[in-house]
PDB file of N, CA and C in Angstrom:
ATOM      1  N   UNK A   1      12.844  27.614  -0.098  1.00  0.00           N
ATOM      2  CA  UNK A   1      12.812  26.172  -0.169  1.00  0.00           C
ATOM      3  C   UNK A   1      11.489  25.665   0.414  1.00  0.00           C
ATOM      4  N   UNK A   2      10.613  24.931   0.176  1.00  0.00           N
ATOM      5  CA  UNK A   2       9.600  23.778   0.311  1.00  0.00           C
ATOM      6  C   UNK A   2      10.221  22.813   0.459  1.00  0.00           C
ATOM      7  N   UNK A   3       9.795  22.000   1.593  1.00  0.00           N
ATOM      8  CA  UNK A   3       9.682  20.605   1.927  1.00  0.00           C
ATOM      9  C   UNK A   3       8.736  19.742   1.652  1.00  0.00           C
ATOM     10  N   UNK A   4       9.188  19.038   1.064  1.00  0.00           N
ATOM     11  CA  UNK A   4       8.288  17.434   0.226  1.00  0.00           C
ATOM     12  C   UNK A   4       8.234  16.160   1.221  1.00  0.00           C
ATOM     13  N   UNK A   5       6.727  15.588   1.045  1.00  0.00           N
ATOM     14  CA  UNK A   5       6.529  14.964   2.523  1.00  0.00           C
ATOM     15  C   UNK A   5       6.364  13.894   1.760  1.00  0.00           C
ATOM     16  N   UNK A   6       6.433  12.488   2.624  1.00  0.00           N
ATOM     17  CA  UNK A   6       6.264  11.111   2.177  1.00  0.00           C
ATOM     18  C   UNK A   6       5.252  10.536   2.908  1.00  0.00           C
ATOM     19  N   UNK A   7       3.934  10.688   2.550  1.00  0.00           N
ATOM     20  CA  UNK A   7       3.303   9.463   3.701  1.00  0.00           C
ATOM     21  C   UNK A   7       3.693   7.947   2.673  1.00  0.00           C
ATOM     22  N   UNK A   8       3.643   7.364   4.657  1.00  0.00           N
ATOM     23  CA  UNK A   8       4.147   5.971   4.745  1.00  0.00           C
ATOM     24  C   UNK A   8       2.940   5.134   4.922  1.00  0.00           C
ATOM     25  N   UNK A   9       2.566   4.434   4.874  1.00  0.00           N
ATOM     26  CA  UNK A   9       1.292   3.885   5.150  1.00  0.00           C
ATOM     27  C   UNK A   9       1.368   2.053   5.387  1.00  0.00           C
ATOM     28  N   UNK A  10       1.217   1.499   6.506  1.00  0.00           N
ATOM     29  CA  UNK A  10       1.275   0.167   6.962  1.00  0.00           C
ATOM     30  C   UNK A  10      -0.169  -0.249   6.463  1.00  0.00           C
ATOM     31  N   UNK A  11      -0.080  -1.682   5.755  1.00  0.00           N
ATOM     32  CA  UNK A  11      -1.729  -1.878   5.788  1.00  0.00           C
ATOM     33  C   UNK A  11      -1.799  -3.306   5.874  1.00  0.00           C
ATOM     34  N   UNK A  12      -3.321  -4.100   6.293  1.00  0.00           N
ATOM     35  CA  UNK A  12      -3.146  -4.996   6.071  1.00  0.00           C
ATOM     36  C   UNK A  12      -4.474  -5.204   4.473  1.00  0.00           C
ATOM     37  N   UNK A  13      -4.427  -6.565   4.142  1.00  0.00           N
ATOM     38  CA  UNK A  13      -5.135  -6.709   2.763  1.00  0.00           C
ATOM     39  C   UNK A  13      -5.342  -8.646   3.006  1.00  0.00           C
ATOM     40  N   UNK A  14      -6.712  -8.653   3.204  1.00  0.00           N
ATOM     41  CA  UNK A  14      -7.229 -10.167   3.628  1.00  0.00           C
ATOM     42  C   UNK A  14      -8.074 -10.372   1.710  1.00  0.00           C
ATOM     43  N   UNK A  15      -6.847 -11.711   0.926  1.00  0.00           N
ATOM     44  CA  UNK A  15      -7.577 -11.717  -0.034  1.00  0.00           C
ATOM     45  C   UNK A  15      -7.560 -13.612   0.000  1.00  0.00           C
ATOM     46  N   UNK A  16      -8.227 -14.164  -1.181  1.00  0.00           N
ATOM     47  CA  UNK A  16      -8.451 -15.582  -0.563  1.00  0.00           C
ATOM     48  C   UNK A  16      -6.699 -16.183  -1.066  1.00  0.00           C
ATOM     49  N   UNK A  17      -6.678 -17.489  -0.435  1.00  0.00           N
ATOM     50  CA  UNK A  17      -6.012 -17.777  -0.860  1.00  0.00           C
ATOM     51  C   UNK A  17      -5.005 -18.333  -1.994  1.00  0.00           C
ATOM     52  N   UNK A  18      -6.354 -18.731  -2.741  1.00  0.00           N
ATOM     53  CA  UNK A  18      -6.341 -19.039  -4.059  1.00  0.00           C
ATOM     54  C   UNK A  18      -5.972 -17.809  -5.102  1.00  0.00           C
ATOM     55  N   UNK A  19      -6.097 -16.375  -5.215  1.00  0.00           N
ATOM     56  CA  UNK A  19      -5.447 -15.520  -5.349  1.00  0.00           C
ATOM     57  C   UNK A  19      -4.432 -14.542  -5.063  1.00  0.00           C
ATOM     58  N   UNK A  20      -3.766 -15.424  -3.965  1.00  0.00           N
ATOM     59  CA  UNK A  20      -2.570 -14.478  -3.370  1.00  0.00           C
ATOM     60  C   UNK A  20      -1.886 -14.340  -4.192  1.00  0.00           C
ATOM     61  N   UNK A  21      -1.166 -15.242  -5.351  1.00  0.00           N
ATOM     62  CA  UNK A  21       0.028 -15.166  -6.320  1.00  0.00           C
ATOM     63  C   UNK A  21      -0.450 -13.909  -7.581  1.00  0.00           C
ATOM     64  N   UNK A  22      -1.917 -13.626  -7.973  1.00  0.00           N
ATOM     65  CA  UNK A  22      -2.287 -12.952  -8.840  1.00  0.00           C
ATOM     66  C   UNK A  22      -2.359 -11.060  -7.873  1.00  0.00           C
ATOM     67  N   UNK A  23      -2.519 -11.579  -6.746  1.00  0.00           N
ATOM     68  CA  UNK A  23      -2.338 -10.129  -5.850  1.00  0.00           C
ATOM     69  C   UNK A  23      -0.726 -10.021  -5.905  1.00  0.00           C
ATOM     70  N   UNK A  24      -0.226 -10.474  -5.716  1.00  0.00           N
ATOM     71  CA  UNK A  24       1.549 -10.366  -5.069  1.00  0.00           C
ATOM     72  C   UNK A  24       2.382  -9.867  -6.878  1.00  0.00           C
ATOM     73  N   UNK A  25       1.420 -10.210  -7.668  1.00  0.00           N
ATOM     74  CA  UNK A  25       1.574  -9.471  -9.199  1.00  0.00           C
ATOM     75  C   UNK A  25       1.006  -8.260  -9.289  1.00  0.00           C
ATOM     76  N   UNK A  26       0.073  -8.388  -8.836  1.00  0.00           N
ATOM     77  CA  UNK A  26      -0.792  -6.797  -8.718  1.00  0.00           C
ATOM     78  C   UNK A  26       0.728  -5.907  -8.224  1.00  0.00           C
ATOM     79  N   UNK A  27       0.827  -6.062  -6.684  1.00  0.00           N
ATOM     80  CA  UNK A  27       1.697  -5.248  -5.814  1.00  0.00           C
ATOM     81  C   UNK A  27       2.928  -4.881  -6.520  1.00  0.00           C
ATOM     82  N   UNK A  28       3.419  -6.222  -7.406  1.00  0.00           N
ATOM     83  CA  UNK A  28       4.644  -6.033  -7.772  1.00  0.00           C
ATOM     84  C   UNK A  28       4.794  -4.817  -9.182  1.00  0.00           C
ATOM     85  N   UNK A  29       3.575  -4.606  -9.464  1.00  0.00           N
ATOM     86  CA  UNK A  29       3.807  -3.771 -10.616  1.00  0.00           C
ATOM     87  C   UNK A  29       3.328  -2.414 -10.073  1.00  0.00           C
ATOM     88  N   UNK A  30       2.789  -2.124  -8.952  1.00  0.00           N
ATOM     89  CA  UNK A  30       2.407  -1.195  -8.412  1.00  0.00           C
ATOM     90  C   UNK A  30       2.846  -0.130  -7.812  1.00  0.00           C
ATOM     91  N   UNK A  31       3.620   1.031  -8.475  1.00  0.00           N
ATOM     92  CA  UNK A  31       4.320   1.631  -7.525  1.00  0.00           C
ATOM     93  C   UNK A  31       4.103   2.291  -6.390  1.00  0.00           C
ATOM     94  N   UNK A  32       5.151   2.212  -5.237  1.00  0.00           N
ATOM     95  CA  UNK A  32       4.351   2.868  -4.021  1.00  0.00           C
ATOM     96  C   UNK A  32       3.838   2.204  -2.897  1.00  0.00           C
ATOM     97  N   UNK A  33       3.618   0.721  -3.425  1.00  0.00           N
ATOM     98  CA  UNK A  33       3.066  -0.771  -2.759  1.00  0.00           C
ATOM     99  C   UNK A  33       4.258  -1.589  -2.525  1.00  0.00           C
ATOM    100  N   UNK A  34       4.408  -2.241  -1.591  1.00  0.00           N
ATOM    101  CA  UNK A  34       5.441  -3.432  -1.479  1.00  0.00           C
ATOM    102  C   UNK A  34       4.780  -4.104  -0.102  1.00  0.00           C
ATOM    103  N   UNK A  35       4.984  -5.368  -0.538  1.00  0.00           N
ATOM    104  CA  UNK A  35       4.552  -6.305  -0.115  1.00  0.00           C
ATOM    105  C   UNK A  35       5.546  -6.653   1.061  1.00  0.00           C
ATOM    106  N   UNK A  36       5.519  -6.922   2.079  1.00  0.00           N
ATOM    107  CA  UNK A  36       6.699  -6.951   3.386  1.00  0.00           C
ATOM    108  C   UNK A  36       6.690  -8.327   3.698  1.00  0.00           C
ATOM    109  N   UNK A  37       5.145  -9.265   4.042  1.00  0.00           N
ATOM    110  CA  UNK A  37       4.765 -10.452   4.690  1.00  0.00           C
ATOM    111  C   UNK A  37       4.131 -10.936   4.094  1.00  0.00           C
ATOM    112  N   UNK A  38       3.667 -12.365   4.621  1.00  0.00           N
ATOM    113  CA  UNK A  38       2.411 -12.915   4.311  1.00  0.00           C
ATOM    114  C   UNK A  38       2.623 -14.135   5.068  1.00  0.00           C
ATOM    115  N   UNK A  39       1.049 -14.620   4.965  1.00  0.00           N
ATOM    116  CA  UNK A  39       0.764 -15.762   5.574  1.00  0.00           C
ATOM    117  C   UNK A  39      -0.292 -16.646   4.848  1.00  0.00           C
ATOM    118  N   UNK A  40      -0.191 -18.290   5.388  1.00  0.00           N
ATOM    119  CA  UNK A  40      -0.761 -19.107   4.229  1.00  0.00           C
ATOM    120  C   UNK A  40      -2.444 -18.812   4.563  1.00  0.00           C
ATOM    121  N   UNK A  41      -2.790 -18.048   5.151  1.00  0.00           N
ATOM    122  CA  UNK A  41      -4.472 -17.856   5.335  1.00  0.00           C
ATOM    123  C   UNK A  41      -5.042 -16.595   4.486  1.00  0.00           C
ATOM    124  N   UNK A  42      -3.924 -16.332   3.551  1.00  0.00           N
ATOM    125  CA  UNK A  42      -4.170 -15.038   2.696  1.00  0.00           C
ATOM    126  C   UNK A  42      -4.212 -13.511   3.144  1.00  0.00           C
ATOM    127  N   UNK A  43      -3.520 -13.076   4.421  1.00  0.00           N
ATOM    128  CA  UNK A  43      -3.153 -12.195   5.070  1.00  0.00           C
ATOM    129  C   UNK A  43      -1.668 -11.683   4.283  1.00  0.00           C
ATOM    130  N   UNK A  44      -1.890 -10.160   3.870  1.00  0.00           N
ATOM    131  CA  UNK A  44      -0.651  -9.833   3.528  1.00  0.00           C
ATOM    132  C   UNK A  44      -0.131  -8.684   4.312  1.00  0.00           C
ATOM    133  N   UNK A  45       1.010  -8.664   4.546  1.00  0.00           N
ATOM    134  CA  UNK A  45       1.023  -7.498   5.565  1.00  0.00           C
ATOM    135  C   UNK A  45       2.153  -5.831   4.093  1.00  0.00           C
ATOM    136  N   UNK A  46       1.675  -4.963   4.141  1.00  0.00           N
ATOM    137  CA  UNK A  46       1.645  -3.881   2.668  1.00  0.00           C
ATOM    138  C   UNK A  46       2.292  -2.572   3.578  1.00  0.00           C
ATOM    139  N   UNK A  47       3.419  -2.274   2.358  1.00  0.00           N
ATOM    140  CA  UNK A  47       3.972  -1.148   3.226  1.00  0.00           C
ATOM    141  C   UNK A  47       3.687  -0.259   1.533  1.00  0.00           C
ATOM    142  N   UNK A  48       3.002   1.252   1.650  1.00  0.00           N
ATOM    143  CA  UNK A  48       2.696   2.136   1.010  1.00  0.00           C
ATOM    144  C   UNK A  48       3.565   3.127   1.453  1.00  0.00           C
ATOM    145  N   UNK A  49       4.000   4.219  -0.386  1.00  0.00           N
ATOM    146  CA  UNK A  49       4.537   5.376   0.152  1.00  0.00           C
ATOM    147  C   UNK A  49       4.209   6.136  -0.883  1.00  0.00           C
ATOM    148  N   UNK A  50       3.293   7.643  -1.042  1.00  0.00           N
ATOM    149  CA  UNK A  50       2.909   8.676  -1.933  1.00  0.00           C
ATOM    150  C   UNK A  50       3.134   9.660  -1.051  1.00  0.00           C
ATOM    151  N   UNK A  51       3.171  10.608  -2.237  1.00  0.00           N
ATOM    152  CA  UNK A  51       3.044  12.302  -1.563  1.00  0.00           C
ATOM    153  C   UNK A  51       2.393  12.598  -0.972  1.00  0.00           C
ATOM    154  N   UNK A  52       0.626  12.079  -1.266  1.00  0.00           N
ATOM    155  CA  UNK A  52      -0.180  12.700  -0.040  1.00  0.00           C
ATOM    156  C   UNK A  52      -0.856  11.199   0.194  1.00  0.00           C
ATOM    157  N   UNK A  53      -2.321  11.916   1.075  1.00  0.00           N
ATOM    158  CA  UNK A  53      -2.473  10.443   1.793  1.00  0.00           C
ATOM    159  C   UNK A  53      -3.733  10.131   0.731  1.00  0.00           C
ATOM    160  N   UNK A  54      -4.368  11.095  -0.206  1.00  0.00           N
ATOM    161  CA  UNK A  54      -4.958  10.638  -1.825  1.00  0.00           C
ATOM    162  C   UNK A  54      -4.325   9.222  -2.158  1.00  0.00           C
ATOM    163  N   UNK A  55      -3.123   9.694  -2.490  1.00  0.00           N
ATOM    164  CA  UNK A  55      -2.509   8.873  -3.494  1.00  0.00           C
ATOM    165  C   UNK A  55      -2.982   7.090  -2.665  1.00  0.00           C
ATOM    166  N   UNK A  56      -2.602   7.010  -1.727  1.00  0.00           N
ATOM    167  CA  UNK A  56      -2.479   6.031  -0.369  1.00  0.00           C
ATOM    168  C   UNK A  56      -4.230   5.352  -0.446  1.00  0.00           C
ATOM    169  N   UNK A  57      -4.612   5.987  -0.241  1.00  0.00           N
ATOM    170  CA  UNK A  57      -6.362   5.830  -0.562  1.00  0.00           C
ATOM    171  C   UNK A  57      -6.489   5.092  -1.880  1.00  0.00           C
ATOM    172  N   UNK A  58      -5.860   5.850  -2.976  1.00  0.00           N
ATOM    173  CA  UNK A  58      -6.195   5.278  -4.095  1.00  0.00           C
ATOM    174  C   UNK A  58      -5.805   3.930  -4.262  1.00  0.00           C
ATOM    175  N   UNK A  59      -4.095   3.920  -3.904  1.00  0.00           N
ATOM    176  CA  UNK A  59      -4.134   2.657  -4.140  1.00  0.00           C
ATOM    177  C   UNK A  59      -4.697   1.822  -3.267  1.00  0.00           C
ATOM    178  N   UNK A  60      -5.294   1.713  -2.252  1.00  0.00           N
ATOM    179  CA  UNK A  60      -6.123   0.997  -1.281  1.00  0.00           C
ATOM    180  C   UNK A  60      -7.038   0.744  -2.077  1.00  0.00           C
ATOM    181  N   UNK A  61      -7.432   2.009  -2.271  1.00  0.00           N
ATOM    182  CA  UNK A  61      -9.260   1.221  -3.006  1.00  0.00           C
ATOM    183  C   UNK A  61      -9.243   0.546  -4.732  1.00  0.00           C
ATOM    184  N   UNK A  62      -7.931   0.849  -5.442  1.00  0.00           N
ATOM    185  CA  UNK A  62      -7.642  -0.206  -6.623  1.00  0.00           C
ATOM    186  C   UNK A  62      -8.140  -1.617  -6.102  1.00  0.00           C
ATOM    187  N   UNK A  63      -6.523  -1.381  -4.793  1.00  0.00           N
ATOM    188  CA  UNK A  63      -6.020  -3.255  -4.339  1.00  0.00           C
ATOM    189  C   UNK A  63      -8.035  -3.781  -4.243  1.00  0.00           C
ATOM    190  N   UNK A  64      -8.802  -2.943  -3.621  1.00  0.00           N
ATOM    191  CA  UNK A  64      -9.957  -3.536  -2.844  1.00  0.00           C
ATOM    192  C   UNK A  64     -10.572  -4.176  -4.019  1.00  0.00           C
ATOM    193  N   UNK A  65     -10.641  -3.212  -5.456  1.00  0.00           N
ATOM    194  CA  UNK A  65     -11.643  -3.543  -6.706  1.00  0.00           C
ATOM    195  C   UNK A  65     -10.820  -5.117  -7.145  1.00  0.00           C
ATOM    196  N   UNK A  66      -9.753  -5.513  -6.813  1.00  0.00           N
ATOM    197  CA  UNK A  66      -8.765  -6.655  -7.489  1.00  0.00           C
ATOM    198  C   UNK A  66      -9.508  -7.964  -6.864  1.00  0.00           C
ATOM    199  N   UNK A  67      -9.790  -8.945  -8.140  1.00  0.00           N
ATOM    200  CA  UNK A  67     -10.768  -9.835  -8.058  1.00  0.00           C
ATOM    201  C   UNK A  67      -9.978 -10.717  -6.623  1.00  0.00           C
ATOM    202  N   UNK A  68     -10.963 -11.300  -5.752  1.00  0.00           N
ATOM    203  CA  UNK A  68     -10.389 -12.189  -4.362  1.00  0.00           C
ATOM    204  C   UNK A  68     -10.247 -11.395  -3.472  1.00  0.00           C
ATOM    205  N   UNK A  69      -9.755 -10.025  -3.402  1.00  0.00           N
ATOM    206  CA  UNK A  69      -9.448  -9.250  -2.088  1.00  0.00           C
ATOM    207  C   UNK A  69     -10.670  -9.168  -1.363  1.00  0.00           C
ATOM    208  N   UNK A  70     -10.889  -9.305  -0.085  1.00  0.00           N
ATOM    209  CA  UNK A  70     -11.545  -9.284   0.976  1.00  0.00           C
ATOM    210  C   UNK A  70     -11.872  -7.879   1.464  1.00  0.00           C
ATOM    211  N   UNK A  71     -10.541  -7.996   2.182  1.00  0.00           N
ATOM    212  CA  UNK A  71     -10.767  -6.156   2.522  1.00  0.00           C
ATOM    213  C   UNK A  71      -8.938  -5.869   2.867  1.00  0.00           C
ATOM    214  N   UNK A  72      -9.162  -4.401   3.005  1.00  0.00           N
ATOM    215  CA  UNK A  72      -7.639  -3.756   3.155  1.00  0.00           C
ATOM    216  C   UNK A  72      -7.813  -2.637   3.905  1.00  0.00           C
ATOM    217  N   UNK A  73      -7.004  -2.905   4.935  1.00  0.00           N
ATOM    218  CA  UNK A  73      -7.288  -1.805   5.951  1.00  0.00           C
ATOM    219  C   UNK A  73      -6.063  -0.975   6.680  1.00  0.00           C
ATOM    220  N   UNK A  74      -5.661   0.386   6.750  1.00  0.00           N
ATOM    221  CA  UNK A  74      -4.530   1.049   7.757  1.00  0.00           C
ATOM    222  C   UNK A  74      -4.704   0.425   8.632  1.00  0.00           C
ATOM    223  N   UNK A  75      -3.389   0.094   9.352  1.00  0.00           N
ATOM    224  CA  UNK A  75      -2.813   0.116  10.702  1.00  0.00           C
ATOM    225  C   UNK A  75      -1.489   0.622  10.798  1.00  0.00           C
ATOM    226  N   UNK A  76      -0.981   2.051  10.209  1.00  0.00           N
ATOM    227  CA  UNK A  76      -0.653   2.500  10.480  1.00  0.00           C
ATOM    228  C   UNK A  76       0.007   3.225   9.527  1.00  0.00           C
ATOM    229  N   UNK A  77      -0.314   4.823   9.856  1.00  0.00           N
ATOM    230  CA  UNK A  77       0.331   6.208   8.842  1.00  0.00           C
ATOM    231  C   UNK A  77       1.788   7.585   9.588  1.00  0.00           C
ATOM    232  N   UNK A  78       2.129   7.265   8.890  1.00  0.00           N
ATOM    233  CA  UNK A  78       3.327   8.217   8.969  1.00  0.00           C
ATOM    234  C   UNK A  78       3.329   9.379   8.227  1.00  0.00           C
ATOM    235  N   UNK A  79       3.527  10.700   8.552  1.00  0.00           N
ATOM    236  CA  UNK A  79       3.961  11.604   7.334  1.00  0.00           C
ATOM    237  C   UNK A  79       5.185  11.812   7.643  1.00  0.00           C
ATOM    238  N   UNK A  80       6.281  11.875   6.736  1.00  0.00           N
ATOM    239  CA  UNK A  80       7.960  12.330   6.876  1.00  0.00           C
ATOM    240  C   UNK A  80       8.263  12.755   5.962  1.00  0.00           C
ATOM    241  N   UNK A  81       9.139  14.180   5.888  1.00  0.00           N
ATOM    242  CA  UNK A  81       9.561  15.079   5.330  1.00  0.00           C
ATOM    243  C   UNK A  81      10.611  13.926   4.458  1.00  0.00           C
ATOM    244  N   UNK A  82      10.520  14.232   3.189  1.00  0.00           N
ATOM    245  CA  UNK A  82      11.452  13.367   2.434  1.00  0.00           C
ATOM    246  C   UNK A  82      12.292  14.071   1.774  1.00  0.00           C
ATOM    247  N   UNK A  83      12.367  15.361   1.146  1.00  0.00           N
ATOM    248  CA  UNK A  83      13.250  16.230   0.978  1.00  0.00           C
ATOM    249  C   UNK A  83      13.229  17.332   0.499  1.00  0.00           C
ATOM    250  N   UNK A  84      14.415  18.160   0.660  1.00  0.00           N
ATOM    251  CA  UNK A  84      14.204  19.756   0.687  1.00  0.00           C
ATOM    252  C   UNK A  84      13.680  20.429  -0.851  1.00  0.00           C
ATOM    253  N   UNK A  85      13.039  20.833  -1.613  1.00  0.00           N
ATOM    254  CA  UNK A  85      13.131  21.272  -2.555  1.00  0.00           C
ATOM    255  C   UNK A  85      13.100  22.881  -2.784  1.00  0.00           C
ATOM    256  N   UNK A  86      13.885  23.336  -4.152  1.00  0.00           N
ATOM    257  CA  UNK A  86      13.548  24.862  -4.026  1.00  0.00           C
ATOM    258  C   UNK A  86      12.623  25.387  -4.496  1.00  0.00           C
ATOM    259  N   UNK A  87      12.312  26.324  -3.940  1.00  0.00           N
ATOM    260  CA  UNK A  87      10.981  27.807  -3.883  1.00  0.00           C
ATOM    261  C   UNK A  87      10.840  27.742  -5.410  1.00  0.00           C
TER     262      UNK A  87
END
């Protein structure tokens, strides 16, 4: 048996405000991304989950290329065993 890991990934993502509703569409079609918070100064607070921490990166640096985003940054990574698989 192999064990299959989940990184978790907390982030934040400063985009203007005038594009928060076209970001919060981005996220919503995005798998792996979910959106947890926000605030009216265009602060979103982003909970990420892929197999490795690639995947996590990638979608970071998509969200960054998405017209209005500012910047997007970890504050905080987890790896957790998500489940058993066989050999």
């Amino acid at each position: 048996m192999t064990a299959t890991f989940c990184h978790v990934v907390g982030a934040l993502a400063r985009v203007r405000p005038d594009v928060e509703a076209a970001v919060r569409r981005w996220l919503d079609r995005e798998p792996g991304a979910e959106l947890a918070t926000s605030n009216a100064d265009g602060t979103l607070v982003l909970v990420m989950e892929a197999p490795d921490d690639a995947a996590v990166v990638d979608i970071m640096d998509r969200l960054r290329n998405e017209p209005g985003v500012l910047d997007v940054q970890f504050v905080y990574h987890q790896i957790v065993e998500a489940a058993e698989t066989p050999a």
